[in-house]
N, C-alpha and C. Protein backbone atom coordinates (compact mmCIF):
# COMPACT_ATOMS: atom_id res chain seq x y z
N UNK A 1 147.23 128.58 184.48
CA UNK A 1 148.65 128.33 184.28
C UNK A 1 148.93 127.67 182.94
N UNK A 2 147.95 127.96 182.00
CA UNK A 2 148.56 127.44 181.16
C UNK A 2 149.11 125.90 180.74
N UNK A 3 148.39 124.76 181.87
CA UNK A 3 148.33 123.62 181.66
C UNK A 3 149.88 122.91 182.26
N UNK A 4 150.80 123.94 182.33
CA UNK A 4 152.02 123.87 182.70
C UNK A 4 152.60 123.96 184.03
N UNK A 5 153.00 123.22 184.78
CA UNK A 5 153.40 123.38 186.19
C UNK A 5 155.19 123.61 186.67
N UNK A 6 154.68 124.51 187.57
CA UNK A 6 156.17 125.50 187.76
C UNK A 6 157.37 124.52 188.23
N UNK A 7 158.15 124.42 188.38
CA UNK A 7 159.16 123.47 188.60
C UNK A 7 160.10 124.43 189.31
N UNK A 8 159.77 123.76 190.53
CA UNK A 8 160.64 124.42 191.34
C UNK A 8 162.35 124.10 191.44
N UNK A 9 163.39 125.32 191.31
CA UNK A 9 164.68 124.59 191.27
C UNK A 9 165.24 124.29 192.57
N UNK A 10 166.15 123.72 192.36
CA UNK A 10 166.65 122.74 193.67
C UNK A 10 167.91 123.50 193.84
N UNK A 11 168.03 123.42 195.22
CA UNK A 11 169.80 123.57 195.32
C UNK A 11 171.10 122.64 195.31
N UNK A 12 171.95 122.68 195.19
CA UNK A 12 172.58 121.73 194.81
C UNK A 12 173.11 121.09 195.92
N UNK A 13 172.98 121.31 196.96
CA UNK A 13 172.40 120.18 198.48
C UNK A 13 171.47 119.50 198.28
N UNK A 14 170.45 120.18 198.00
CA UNK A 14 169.34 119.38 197.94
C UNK A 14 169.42 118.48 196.88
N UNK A 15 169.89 118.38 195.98
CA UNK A 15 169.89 118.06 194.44
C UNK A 15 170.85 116.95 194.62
N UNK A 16 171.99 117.11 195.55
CA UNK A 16 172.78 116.08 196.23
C UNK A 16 173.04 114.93 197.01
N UNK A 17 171.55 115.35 198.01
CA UNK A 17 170.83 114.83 198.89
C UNK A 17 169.80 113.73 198.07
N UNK A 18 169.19 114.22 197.43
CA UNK A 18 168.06 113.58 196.54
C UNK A 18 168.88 112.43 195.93
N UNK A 19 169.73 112.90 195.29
CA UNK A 19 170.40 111.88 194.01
C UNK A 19 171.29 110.93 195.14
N UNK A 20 171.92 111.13 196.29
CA UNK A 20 173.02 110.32 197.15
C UNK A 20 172.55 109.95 198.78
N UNK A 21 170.52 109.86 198.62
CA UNK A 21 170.17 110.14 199.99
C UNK A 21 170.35 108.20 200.41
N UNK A 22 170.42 107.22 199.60
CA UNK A 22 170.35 105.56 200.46
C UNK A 22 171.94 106.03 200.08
N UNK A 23 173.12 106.48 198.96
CA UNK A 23 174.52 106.11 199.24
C UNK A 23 175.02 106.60 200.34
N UNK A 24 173.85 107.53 200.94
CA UNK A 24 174.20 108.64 202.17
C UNK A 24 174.12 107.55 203.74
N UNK A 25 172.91 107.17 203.87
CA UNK A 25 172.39 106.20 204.65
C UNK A 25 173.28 104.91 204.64
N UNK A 26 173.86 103.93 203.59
CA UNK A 26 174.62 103.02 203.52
C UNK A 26 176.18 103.55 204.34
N UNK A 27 176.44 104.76 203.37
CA UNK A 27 177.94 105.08 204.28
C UNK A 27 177.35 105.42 205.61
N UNK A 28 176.83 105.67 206.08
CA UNK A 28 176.59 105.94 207.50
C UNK A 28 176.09 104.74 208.37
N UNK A 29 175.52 103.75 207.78
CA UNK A 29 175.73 102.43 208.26
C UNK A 29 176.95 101.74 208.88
N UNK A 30 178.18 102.52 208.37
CA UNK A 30 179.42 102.21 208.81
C UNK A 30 179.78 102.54 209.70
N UNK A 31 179.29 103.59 210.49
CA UNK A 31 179.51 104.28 211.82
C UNK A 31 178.49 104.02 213.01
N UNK A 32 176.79 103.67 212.42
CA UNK A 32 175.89 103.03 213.43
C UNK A 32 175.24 102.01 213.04
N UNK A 33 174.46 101.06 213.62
CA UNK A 33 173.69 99.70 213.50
C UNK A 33 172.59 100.59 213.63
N UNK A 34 171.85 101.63 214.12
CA UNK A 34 170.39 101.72 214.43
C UNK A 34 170.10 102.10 213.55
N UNK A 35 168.88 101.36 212.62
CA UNK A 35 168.19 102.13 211.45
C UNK A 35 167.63 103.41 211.60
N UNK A 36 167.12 103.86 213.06
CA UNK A 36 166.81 104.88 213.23
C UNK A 36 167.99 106.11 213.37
N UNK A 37 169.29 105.66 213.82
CA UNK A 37 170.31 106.49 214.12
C UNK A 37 170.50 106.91 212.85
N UNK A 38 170.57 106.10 211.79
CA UNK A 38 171.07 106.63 210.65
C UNK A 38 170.02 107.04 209.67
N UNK A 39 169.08 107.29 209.88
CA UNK A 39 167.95 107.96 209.18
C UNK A 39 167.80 109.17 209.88
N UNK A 40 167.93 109.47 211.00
CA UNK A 40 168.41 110.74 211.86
C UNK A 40 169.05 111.59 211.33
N UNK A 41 170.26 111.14 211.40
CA UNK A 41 172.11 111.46 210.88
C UNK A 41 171.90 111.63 209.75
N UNK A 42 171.35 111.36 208.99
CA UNK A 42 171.21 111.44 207.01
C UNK A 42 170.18 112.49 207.07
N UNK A 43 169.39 113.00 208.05
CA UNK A 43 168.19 114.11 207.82
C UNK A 43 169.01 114.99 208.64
N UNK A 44 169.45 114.96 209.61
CA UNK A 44 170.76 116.24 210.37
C UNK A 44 171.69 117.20 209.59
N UNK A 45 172.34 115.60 208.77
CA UNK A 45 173.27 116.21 207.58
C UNK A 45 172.55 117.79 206.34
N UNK A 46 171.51 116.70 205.70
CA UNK A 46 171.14 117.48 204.65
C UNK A 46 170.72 118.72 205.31
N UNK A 47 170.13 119.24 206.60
CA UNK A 47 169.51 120.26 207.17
C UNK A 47 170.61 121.41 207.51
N UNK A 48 172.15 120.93 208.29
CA UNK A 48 173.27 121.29 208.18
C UNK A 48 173.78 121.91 206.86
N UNK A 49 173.83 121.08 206.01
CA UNK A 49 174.48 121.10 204.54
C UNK A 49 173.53 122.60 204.38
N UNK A 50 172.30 122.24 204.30
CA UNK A 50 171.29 123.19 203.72
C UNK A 50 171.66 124.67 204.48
N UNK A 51 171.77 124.66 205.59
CA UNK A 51 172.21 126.01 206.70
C UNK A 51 173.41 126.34 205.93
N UNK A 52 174.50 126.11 205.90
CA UNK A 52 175.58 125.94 205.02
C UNK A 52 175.52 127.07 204.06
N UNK A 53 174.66 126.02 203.22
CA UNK A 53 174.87 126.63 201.86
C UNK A 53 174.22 127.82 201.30
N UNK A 54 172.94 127.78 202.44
CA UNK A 54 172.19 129.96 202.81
C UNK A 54 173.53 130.55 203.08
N UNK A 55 174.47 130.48 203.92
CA UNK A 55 175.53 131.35 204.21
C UNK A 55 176.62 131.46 203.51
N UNK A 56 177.17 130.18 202.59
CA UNK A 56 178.36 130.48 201.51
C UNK A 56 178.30 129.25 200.25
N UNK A 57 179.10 129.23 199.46
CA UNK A 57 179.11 128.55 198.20
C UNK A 57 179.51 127.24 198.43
N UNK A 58 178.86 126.11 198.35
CA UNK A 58 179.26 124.77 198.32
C UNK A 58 179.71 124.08 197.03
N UNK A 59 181.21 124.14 197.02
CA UNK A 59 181.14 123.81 195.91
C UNK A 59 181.15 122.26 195.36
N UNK A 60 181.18 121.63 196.35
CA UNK A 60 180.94 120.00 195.92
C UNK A 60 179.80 119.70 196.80
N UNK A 61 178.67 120.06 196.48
CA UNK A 61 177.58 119.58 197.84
C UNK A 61 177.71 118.22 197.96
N UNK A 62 177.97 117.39 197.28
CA UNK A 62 178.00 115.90 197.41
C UNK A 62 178.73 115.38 198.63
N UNK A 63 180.30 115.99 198.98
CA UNK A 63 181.07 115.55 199.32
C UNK A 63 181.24 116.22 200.92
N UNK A 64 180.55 117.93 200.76
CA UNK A 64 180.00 118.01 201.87
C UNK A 64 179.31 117.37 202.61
N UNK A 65 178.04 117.40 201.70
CA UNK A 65 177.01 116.59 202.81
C UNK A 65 177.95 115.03 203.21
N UNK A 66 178.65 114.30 202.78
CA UNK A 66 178.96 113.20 203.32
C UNK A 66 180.05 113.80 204.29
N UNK A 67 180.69 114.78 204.16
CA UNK A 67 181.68 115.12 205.54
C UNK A 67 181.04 115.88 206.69
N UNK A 68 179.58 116.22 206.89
CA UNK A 68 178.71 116.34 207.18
C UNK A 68 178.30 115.84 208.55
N UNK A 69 177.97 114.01 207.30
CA UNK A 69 177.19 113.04 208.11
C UNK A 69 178.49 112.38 208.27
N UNK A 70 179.87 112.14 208.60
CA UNK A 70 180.98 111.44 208.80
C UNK A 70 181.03 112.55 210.49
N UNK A 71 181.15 113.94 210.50
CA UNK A 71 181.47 113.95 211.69
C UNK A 71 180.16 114.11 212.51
N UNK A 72 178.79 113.74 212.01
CA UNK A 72 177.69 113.69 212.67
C UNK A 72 177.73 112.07 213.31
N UNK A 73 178.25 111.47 212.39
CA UNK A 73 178.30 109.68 213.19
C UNK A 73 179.14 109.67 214.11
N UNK A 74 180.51 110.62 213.86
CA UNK A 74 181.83 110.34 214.94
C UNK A 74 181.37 111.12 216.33
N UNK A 75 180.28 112.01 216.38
CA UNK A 75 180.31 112.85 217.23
C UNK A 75 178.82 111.89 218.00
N UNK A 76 178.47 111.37 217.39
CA UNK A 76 177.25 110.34 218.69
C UNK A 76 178.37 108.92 218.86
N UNK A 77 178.97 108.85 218.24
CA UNK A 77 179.56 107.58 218.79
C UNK A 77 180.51 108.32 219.51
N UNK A 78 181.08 108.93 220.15
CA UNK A 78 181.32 109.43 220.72
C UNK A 78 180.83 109.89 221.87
N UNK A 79 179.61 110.28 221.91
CA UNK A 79 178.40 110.70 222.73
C UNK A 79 177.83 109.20 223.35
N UNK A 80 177.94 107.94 222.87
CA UNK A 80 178.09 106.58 222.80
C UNK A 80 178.69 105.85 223.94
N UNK A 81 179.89 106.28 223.23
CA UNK A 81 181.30 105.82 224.19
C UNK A 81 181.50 106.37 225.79
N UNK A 82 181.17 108.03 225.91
CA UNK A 82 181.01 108.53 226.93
C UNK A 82 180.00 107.61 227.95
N UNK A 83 178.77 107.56 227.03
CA UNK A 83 177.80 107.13 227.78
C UNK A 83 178.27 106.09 228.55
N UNK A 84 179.21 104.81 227.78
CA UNK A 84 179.76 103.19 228.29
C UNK A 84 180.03 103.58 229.39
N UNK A 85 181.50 104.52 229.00
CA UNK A 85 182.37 104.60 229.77
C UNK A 85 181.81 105.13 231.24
N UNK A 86 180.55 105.92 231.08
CA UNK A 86 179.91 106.44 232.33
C UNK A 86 179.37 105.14 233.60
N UNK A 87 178.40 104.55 232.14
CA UNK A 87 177.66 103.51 232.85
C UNK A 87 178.98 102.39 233.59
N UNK A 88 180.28 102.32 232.59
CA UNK A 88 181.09 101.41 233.44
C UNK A 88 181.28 101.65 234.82
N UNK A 89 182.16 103.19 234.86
CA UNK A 89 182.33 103.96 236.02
C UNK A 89 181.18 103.63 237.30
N UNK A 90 180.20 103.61 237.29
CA UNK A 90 179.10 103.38 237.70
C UNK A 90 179.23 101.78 238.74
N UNK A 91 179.11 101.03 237.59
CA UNK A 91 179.43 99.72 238.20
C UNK A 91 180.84 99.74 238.26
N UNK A 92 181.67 99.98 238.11
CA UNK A 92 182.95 99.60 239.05
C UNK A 92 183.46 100.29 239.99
N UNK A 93 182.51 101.72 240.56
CA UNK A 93 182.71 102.06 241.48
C UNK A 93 181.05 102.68 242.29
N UNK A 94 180.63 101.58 241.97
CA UNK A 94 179.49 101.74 242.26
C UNK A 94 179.04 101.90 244.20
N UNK A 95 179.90 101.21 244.83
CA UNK A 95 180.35 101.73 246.71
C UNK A 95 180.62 102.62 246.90
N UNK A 96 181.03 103.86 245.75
CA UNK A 96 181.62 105.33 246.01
C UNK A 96 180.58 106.46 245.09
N UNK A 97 179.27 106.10 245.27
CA UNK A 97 178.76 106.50 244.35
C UNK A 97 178.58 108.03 244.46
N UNK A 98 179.16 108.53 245.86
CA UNK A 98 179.31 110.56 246.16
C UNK A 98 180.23 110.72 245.97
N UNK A 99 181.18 109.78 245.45
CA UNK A 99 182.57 110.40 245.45
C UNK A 99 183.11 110.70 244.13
N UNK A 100 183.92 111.28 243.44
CA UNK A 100 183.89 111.94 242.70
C UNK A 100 185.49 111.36 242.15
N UNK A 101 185.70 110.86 240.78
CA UNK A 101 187.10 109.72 240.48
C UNK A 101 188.07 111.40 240.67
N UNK A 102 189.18 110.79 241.20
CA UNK A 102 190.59 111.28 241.06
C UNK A 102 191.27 111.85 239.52
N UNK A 103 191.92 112.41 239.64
CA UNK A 103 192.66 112.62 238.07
C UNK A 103 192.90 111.78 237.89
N UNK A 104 194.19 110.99 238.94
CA UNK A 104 194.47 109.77 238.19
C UNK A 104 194.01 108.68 238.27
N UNK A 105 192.94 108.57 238.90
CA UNK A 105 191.50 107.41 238.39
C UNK A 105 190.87 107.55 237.34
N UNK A 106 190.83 108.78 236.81
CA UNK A 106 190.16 109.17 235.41
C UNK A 106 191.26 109.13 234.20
N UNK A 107 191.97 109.42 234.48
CA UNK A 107 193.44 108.87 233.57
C UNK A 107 193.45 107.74 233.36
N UNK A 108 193.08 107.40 234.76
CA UNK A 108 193.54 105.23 234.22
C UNK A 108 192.24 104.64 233.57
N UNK A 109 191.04 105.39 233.96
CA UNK A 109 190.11 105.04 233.61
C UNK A 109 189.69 105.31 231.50
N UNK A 110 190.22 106.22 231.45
CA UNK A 110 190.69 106.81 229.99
C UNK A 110 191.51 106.03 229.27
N UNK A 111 192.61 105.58 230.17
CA UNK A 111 193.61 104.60 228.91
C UNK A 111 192.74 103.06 229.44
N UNK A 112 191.98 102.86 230.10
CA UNK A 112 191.66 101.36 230.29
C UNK A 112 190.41 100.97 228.84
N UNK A 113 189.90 102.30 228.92
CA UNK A 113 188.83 102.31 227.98
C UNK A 113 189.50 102.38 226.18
N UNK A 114 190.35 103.15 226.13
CA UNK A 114 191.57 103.48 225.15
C UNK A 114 191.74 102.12 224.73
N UNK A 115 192.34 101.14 225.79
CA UNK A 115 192.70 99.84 225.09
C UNK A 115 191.65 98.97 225.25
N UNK A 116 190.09 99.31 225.76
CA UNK A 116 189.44 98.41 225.45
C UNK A 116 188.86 98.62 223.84
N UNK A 117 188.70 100.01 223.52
CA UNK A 117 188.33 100.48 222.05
C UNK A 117 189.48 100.02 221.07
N UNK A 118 191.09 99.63 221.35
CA UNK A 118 192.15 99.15 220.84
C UNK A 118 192.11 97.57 220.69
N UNK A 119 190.95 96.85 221.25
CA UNK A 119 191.37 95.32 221.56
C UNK A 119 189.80 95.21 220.17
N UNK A 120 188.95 95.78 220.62
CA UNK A 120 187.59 95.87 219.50
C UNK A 120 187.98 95.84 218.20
N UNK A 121 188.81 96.98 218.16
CA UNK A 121 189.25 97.65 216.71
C UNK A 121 189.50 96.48 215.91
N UNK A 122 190.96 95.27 216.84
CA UNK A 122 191.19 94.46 215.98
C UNK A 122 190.40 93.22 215.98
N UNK A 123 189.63 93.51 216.09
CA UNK A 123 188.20 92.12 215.88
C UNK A 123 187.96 91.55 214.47
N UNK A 124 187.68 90.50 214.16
CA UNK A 124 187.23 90.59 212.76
C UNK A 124 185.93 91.62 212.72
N UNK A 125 185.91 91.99 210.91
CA UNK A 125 184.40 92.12 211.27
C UNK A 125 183.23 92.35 211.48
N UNK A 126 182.86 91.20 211.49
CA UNK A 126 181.35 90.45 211.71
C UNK A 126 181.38 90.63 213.40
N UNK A 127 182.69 89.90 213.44
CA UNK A 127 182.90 89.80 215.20
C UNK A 127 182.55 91.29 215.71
N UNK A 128 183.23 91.96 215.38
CA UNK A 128 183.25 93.33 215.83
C UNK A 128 182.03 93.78 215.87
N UNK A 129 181.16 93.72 214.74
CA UNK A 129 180.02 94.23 214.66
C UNK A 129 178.81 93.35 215.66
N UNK A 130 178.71 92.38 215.85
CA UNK A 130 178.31 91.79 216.93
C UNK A 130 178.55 91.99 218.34
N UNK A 131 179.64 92.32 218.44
CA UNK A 131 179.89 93.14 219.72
C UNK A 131 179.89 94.04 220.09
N UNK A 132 180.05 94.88 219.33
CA UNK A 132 179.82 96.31 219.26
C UNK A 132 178.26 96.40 219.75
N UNK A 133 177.49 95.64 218.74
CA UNK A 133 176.04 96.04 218.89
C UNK A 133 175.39 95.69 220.13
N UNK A 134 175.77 94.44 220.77
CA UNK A 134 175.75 94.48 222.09
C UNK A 134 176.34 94.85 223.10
N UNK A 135 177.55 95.12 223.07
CA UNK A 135 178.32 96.34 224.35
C UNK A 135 178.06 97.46 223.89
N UNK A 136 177.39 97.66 223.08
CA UNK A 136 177.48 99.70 223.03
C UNK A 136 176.34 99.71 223.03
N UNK A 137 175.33 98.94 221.89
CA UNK A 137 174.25 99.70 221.73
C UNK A 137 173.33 98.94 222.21
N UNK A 138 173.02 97.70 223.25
CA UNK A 138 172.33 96.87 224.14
C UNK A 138 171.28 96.12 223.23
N UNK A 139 171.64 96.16 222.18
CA UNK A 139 170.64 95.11 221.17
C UNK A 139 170.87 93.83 222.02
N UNK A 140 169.49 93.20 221.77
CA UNK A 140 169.66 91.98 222.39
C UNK A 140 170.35 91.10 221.18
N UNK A 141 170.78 89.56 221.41
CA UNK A 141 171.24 88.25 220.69
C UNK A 141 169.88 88.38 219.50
N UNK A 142 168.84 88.26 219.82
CA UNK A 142 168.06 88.02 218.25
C UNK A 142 167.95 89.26 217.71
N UNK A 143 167.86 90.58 218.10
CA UNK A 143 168.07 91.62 217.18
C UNK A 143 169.47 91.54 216.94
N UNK A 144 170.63 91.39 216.94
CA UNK A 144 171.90 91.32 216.64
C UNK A 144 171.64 90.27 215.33
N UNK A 145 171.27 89.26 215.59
CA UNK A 145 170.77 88.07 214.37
C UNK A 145 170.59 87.99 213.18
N UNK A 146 168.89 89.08 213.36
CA UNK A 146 168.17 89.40 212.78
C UNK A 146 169.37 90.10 211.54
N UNK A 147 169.84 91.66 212.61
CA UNK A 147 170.13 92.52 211.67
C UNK A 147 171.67 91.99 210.49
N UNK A 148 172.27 91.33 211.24
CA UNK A 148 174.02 91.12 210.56
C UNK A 148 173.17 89.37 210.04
N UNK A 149 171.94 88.85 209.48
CA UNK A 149 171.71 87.47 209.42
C UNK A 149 172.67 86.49 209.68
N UNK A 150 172.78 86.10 210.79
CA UNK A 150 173.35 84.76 211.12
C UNK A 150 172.61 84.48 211.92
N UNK A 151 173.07 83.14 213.10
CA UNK A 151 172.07 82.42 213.81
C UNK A 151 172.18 83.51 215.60
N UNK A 152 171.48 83.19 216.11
CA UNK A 152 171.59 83.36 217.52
C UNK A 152 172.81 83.13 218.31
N UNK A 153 173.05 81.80 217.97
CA UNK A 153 174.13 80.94 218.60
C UNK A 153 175.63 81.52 217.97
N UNK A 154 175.67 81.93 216.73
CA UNK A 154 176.78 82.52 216.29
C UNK A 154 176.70 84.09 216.49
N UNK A 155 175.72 84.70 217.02
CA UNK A 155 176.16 85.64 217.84
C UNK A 155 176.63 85.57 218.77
N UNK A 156 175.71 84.56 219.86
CA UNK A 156 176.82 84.46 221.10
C UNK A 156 178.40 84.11 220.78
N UNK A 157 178.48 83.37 219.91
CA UNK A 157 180.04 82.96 219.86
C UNK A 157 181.35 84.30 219.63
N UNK A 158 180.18 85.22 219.04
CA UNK A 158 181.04 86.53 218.46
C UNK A 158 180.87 87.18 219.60
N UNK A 159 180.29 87.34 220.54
CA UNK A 159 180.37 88.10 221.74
C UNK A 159 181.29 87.63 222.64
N UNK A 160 181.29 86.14 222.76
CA UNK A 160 182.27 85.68 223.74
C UNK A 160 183.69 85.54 223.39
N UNK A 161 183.75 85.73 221.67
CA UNK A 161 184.86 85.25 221.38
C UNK A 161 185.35 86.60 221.73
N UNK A 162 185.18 88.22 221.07
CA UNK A 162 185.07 89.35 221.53
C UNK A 162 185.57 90.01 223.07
N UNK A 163 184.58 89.34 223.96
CA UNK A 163 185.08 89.46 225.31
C UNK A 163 186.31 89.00 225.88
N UNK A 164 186.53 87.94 225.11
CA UNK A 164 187.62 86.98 225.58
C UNK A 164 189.17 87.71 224.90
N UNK A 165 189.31 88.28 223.61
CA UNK A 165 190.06 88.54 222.60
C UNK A 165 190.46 90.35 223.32
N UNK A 166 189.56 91.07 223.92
CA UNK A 166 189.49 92.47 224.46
C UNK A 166 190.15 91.93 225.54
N UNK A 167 189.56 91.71 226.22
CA UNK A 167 190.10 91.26 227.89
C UNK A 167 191.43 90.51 227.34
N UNK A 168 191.69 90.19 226.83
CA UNK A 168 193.17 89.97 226.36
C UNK A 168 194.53 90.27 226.12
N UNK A 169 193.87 91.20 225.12
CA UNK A 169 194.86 92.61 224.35
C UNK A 169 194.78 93.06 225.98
N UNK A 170 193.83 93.69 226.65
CA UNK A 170 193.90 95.03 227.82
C UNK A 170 194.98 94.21 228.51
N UNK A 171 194.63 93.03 229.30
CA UNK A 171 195.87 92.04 229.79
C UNK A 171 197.19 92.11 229.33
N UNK A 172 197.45 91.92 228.31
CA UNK A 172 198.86 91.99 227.69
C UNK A 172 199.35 93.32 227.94
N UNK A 173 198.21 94.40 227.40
CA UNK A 173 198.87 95.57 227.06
C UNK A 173 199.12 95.79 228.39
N UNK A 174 198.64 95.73 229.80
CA UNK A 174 199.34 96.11 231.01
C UNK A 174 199.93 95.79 231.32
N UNK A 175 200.45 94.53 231.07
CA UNK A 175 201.77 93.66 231.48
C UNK A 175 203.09 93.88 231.33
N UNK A 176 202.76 93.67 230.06
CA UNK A 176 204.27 93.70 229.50
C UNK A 176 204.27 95.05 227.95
N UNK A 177 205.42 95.00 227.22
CA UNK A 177 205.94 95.48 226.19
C UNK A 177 204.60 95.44 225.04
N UNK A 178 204.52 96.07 224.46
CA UNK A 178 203.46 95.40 223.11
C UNK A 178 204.23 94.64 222.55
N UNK A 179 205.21 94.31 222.17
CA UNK A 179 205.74 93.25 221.35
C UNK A 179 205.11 92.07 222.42
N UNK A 180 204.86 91.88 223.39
CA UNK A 180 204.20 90.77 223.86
C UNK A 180 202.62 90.73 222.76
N UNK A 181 201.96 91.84 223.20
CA UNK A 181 200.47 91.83 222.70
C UNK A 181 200.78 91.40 220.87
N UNK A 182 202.03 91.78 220.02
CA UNK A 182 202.01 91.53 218.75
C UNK A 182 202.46 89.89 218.94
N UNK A 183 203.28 89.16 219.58
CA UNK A 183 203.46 88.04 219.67
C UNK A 183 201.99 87.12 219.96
N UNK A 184 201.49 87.52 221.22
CA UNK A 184 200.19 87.01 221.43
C UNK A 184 199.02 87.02 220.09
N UNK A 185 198.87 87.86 219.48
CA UNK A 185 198.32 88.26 218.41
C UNK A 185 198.46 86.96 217.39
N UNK A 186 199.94 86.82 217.61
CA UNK A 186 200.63 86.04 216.11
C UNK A 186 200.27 84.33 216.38
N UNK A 187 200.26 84.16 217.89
CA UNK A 187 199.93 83.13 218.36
C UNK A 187 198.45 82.92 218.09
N UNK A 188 197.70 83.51 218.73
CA UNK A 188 196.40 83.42 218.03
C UNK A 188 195.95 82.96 216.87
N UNK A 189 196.56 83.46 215.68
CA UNK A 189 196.35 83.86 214.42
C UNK A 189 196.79 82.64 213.68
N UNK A 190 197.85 81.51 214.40
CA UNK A 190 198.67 80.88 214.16
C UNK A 190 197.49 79.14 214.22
N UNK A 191 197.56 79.38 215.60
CA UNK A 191 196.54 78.42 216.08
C UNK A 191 195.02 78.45 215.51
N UNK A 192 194.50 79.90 215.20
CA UNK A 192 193.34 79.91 214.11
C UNK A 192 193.44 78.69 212.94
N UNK A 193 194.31 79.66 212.50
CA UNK A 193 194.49 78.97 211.17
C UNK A 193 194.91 77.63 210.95
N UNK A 194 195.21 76.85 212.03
CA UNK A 194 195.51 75.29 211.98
C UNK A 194 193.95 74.47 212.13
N UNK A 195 193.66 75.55 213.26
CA UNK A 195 191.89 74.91 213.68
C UNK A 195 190.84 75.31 212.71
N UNK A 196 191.31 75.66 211.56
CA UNK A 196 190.53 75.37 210.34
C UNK A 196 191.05 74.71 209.09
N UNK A 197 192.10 74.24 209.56
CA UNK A 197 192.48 73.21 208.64
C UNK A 197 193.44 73.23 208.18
């Protein structure tokens, strides 16, 4: 060969992948905590992208592959959420375990979950992400720690504060008007901010 070695060309997925594979992994950090989920999801993507782009012209592979791995994260957290919502079902009707929920047990069961994913949302967050990682994805308190570095003890605080702040919002929101849940909110927010000074 002439001392010279062939250089194979790349496609411009691949070439995309290569040059944006940790900015790939970081944005997808935003959608899961498991280092393994998202080293998954970032090798799914580029394999997708790659199928893709045998069959037609990509013309921004960059931006593909990240819309890619955006509905590859939404579609396991999703796959996620089902799972909760199963395992909830489970334990809260765990005496009826042949029986099979009603429409409108599964309706109520749909908007109960609706505003428990609505009470999360507005978490701070750190908070959020601490809770999240233990109601969804069963990390224990020192892997939660470990991964977001803070202490043990300020995880628990983000879990309970979490539990307490969800079970809240869901409370309000069945009660009354949301202008209650935005008042409650304001109250909160009010009293925060005095209890730090």
């Amino acid at each position: 060969m002439n001392g010279t070695k062939k250089r194979i060309k790349r496609t411009s997925v691949e070439a995309a992948f290569v040059e944006s594979g940790d900015l790939l992994k970081r944005f997808l950090s935003r959608y899961l905590f498991d280092s393994r989920d998202i080293e998954d999801l970032s090798h799914e993507a580029y394999l997708r992208a790659h199928e893709a782009e045998q069959r037609q012209v990509v013309r921004n592979p960059r931006a593909f592959l990240f819309r890619i791995a955006r509905n590859l994260a939404l579609n396991e957290l999703s796959r996620k959420a089902r799972k909760i919502t199963d395992y909830i079902d489970e334990v809260t009707h765990g005496e009826e375990l042949g029986a099979s929920p009603s429409m409108d047990e599964q309706q109520e069961q749909a908007e109960r979950f609706a505003l428990f994913c609505r009470g999360a949302a507005n978490l701070p967050p750190q908070c959020r992400r601490a809770f999240l990682m233990r109601k969804v994805y069963g990390y224990s308190h020192k892997e939660i720690a470990s991964q977001l570095g803070i202490s043990a003890s300020t995880v628990e605080k983000h879990i309970a504060t979490g539990l307490h702040r969800c079970s809240s919002f869901m409370e309000a929101m069945e009660k009354g008007p949301p202008s209650n849940v935005r008042q409650l909110s304001l109250e909160k927010t009010v009293k925060e901010a005095k209890s730090r000074g």
